[in-house]
Protein backbone atom coordinates (compact mmCIF):
# COMPACT_ATOMS: atom_id res chain seq x y z
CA UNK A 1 104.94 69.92 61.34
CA UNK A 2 104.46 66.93 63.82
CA UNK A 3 105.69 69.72 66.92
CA UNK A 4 102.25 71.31 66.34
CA UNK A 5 99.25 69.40 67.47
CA UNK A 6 95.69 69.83 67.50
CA UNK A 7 93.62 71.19 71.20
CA UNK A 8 92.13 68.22 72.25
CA UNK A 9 94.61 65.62 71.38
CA UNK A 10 97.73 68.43 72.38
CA UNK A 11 96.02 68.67 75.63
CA UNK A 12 95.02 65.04 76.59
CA UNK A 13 98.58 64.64 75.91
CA UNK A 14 99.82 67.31 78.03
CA UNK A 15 97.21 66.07 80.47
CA UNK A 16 98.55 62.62 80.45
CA UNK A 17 101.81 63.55 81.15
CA UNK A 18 101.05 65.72 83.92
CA UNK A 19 99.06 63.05 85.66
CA UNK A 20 101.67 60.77 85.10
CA UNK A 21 104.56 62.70 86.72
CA UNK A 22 102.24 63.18 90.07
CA UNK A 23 101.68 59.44 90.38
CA UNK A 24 105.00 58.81 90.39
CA UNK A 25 106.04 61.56 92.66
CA UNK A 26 103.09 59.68 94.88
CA UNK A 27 104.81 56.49 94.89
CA UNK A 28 108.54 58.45 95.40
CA UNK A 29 106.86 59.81 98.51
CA UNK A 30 105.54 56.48 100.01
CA UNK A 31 108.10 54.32 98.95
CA UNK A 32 110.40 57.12 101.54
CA UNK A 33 107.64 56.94 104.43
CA UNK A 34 108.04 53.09 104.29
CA UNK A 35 111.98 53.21 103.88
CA UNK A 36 112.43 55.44 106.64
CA UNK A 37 112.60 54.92 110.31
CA UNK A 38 112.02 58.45 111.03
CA UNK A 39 109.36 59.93 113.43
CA UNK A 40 105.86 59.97 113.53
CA UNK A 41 106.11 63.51 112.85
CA UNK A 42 107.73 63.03 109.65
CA UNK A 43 105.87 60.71 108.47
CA UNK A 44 102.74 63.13 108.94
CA UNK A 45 104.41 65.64 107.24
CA UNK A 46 105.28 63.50 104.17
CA UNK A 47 101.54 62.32 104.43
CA UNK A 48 100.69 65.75 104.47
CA UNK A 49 102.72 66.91 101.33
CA UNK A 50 101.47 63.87 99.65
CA UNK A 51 97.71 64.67 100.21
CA UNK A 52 98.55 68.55 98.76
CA UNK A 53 99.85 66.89 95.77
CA UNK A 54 97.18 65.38 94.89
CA UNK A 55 95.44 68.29 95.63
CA UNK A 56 97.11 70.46 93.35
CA UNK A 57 96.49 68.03 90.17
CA UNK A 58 93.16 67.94 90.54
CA UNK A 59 93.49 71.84 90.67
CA UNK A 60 95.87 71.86 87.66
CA UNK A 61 93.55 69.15 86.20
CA UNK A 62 90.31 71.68 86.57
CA UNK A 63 92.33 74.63 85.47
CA UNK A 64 90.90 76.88 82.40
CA UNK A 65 94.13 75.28 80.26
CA UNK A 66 93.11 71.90 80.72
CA UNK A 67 89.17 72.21 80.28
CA UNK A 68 88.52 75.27 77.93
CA UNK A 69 86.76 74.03 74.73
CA UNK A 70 87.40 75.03 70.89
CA UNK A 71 90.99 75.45 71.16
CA UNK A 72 92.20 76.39 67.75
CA UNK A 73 93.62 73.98 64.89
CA UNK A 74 96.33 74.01 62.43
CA UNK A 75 95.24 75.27 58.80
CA UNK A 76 91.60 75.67 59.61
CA UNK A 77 90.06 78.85 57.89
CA UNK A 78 90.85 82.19 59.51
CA UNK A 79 88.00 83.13 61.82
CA UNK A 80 87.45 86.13 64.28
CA UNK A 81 88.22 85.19 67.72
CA UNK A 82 86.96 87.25 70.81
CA UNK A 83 89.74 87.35 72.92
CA UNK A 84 88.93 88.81 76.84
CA UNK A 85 92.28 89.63 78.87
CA UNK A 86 92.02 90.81 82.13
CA UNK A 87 94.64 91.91 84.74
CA UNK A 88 94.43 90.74 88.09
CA UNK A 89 96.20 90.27 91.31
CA UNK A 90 98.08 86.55 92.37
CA UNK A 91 96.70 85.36 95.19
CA UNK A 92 99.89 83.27 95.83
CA UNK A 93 102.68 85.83 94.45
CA UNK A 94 100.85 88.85 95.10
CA UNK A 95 101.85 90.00 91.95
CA UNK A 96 99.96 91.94 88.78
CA UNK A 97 99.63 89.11 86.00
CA UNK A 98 97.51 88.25 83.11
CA UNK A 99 94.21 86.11 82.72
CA UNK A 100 94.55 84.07 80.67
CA UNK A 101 98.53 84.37 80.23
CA UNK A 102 98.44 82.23 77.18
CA UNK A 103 96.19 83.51 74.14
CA UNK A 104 96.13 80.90 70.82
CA UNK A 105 94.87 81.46 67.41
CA UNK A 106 95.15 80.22 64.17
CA UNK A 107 97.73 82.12 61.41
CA UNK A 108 95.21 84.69 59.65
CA UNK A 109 92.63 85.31 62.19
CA UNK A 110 91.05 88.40 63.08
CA UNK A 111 91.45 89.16 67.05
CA UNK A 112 88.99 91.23 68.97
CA UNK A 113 90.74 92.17 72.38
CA UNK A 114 89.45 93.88 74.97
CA UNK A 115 91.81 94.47 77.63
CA UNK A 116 90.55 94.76 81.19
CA UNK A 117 92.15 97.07 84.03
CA UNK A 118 90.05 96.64 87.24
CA UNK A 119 92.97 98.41 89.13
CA UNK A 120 93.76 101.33 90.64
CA UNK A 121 97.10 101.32 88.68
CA UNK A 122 98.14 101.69 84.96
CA UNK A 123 98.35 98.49 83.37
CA UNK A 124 99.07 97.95 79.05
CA UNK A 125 99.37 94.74 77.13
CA UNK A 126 102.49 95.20 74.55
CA UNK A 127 103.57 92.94 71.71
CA UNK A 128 106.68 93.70 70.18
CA UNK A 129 107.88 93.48 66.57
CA UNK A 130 106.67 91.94 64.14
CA UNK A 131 103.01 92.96 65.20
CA UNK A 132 104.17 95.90 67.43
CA UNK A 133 101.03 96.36 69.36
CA UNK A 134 100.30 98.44 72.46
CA UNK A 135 96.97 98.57 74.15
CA UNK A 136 96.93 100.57 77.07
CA UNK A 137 94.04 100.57 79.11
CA UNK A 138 94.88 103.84 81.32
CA UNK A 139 92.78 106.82 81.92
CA UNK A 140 92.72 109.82 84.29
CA UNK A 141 93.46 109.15 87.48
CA UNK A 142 95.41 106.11 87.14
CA UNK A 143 99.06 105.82 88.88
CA UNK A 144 102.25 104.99 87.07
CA UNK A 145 103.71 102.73 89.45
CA UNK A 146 107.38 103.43 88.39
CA UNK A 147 107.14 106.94 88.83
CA UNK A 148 104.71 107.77 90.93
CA UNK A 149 103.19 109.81 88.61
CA UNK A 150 99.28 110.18 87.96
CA UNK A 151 97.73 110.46 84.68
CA UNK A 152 96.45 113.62 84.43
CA UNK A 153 95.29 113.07 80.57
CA UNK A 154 94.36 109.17 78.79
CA UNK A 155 97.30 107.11 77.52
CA UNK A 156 98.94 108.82 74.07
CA UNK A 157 100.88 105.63 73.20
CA UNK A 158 98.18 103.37 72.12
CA UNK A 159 98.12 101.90 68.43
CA UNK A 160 96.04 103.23 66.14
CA UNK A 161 92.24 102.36 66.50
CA UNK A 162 92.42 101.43 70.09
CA UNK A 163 89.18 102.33 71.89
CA UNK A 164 89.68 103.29 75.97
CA UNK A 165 86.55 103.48 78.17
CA UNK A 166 86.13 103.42 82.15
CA UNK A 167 87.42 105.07 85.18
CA UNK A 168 89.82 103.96 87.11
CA UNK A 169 88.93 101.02 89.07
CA UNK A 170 87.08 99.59 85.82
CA UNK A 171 88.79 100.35 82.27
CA UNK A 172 88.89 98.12 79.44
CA UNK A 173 91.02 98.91 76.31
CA UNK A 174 89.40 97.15 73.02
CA UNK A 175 91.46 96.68 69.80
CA UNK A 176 91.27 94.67 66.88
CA UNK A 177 94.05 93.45 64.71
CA UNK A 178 94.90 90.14 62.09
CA UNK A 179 97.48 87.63 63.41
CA UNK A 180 99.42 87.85 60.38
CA UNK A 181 102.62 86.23 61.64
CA UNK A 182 102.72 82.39 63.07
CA UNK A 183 104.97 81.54 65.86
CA UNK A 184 104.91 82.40 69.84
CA UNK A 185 104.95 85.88 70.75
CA UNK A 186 105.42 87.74 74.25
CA UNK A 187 103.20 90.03 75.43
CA UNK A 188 103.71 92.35 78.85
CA UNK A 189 102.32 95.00 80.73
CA UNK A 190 105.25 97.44 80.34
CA UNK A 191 104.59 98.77 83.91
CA UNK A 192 104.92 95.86 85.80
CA UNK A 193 107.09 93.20 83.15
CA UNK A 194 109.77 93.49 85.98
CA UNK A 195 107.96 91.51 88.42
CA UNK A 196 106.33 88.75 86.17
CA UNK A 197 103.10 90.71 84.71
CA UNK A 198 103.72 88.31 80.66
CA UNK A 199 101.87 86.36 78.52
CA UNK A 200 102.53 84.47 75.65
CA UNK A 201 100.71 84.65 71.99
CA UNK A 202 100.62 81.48 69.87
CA UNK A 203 99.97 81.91 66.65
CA UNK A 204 99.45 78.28 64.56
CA UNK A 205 100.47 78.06 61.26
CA UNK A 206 97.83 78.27 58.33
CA UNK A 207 99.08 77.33 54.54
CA UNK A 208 95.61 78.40 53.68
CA UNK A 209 96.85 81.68 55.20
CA UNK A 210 100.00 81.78 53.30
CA UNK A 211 103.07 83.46 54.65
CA UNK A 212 104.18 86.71 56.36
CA UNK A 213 107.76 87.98 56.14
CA UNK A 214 108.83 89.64 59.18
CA UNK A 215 111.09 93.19 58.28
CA UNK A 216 111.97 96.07 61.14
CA UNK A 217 114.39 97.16 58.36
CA UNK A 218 114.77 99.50 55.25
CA UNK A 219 117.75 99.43 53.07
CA UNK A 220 118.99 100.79 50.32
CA UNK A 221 119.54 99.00 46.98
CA UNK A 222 122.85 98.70 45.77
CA UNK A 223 124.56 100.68 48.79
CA UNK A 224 125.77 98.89 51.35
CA UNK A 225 125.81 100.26 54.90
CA UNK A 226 127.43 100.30 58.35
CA UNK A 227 125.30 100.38 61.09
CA UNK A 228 125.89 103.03 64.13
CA UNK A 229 125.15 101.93 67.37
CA UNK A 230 122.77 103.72 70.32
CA UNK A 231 122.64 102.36 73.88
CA UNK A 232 119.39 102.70 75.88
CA UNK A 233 121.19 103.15 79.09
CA UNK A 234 120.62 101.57 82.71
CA UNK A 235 118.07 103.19 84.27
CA UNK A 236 116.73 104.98 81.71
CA UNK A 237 113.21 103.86 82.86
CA UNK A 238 113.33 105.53 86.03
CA UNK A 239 115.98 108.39 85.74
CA UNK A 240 114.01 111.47 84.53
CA UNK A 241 116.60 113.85 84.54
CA UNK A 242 118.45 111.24 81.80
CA UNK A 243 117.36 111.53 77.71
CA UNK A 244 117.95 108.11 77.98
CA UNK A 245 119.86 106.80 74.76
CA UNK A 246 123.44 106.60 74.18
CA UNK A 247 124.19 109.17 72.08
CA UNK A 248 121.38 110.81 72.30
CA UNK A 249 122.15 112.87 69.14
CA UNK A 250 124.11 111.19 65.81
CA UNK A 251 124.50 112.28 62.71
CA UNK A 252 124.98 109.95 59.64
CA UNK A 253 125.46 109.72 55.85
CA UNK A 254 123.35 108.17 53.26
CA UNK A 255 125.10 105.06 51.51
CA UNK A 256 127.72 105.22 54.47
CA UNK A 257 126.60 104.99 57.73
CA UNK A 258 123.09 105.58 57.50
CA UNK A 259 121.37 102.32 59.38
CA UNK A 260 120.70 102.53 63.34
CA UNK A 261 120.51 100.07 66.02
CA UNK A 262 119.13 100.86 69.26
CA UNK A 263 120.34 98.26 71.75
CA UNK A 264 118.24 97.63 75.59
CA UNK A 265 120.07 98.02 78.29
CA UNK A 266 117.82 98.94 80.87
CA UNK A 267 116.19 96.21 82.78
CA UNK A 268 112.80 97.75 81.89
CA UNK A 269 111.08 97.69 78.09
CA UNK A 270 111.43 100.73 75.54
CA UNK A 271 110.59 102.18 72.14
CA UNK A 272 112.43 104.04 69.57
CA UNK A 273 109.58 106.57 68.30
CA UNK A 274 109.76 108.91 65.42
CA UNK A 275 108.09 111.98 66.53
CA UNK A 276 106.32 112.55 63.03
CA UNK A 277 105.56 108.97 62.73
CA UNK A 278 108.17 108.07 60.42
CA UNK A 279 109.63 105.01 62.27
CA UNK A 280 108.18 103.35 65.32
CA UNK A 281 110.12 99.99 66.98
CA UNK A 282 107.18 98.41 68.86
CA UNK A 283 108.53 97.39 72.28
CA UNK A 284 111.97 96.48 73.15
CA UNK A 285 112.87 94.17 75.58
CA UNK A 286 115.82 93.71 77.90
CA UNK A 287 118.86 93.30 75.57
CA UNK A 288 116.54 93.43 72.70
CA UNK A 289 117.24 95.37 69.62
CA UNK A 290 115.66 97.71 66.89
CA UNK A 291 117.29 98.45 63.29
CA UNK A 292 116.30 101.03 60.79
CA UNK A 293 117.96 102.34 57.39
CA UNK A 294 117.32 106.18 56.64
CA UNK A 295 116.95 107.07 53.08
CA UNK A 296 115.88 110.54 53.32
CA UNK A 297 118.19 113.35 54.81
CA UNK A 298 116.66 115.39 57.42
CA UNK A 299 116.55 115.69 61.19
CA UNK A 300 114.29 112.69 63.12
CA UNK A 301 113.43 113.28 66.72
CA UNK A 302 112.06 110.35 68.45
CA UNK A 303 111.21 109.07 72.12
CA UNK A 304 110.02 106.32 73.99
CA UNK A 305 106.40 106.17 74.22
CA UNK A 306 106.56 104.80 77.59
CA UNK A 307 109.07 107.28 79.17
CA UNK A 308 108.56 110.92 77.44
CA UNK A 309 111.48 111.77 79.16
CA UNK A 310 113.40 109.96 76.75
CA UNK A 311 114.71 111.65 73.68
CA UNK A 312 117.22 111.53 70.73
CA UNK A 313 117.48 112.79 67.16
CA UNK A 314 119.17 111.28 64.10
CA UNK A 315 120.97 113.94 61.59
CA UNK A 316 120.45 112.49 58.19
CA UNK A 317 122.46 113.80 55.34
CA UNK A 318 122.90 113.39 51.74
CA UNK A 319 125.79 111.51 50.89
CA UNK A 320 128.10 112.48 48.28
């Protein structure tokens, strides 16, 4: 797969290229001072946007993209790889985002994360389907900045084996997990997704790995199905007086109509929970989706982990 390349050459490359485009937006910029007639002032203010060019290459140039070492290869042995990300404030958006925003590993590897909240607000990192992670680094004390609301009690969404220590100010979230699945997966702080607060996992493929098949589905052999549909409505993330899916309450048949989507409509992220653990979506995104086949009549409650507010319940019974 000639797309994937290995760190050092991938990033001279990238490097190259950069450099390359500011030259000749250097020489765009000159070749105007000279062609113009305009004002000294303009001319110092095209000198000046010049010189901050160059400054920002060499900052781009010095960046932790361009200069950290070790950066993983295609089909190399799966390793374990300590991986440290850390929220923090934008200097220049003013805006909660991720450090570092870009996390790659090699198809198979074992990743230690420790996820740290030096805030005085909840924060989470969330991977959706296929690896369906949430790590949410919140503890007493903590503010929910889209309701207002402060954590009384530590975070009950978390995946299983995810360690929380701290107070708030100084919380970090550990978890360890195997990236089983190769590709380029997002990952967001559910809280604050709205306003930028993403990340991206890259996850180079490994034959020596082998491969994973992705499945957020159960069917049943020989019986076809219909699917029924349920809306996550607008607002759903901020409306607390609203249970949030649309219908909040079906009923379905086995071998008829017994498969569910849940469709996003809300501008914020969501799950589709089983209460007693039976199904769980991982987190949806904006006008992203989540299927599931019942096979076993009885009645499933569910939420969204991230809204408690939010509830439904599926009727399942036998078919004929």
């Amino acid at each position: 797969m000639t797309g994937w390349r290995s760190g050092r050459n991938g990033l001279s490359s990238l490097a190259a290229v950069v450099i390359v485009l500011l030259l000749a937006l250097f020489v765009v910029s000159v070749v105007y001072i000279d062609s113009t007639q305009g004002t000294a002032d303009q001319v110092s203010q095209l000198t000046s946007e010049v010189s901050q060019l160059s400054s920002n290459q060499q900052k781009l140039l010095n960046s932790s993209f361009f200069t950290q070492k070790n950066l993983p290869v295609m089909n190399q042995p799966p390793t374990i790889r300590t991986i440290r990300e850390t929220w923090y404030l934008s200097p220049s958006a003013h805006q909660d985002r991720f450090d570092p925003s870009f996390i790659v590993v090699n198809q198979g590897d074992t990743i230690q994360l420790t996820f740290i909240d030096n805030d005085t607000v909840a924060h989470d990192f969330v991977i959706g389907p296929p690896y369906s992670i949430v790590v949410n680094a919140t503890v007493p004390g903590l503010i929910n900045d889209l309701t207002g609301q402060v954590f009384t009690t530590p975070a009950r969404n978390n995946s299983p084996g995810v360690v929380v220590k701290g107070i708030p100010g100084n919380v970090s979230a550990t978890y360890s997990f195997v990236a089983q699945y190769s590709g380029i997966f997002e990952f967001v702080c559910t809280y604050h997704a709205s306003i930028g607060m993403i990340g991206y996992l890259v996850v180079l493929p490994n034959l020596a790995y082998g491969s994973a098949t992705i499945s957020t589905t159960q069917t049943v052999a020989g019986k076809p199905t219909t699917s029924v549909a349920v809306s996550i409505v607008p607002g759903a993330g901020t409306n607390t007086s609203s249970k949030g899916y649309s219908p909040d309450t079906i009923t379905v048949v086995l071998g008829v109509n017994n498969t569910v989507t849940w469709t996003n409509a809300d501008s914020a992220p969501h799950t589709v929970t089983a209460n007693d653990g039976t199904f769980y979506s991982g987190n949806i995104a904006t006008s992203g989706s989540f299927t599931y086949t019942f096979t076993t009549p009885g009645t499933y409650d569910y939420h969204c982990t991230y809204h408690p507010w939010m509830t439904g319940a599926v009727i399942v019974k036998a078919g004929t």
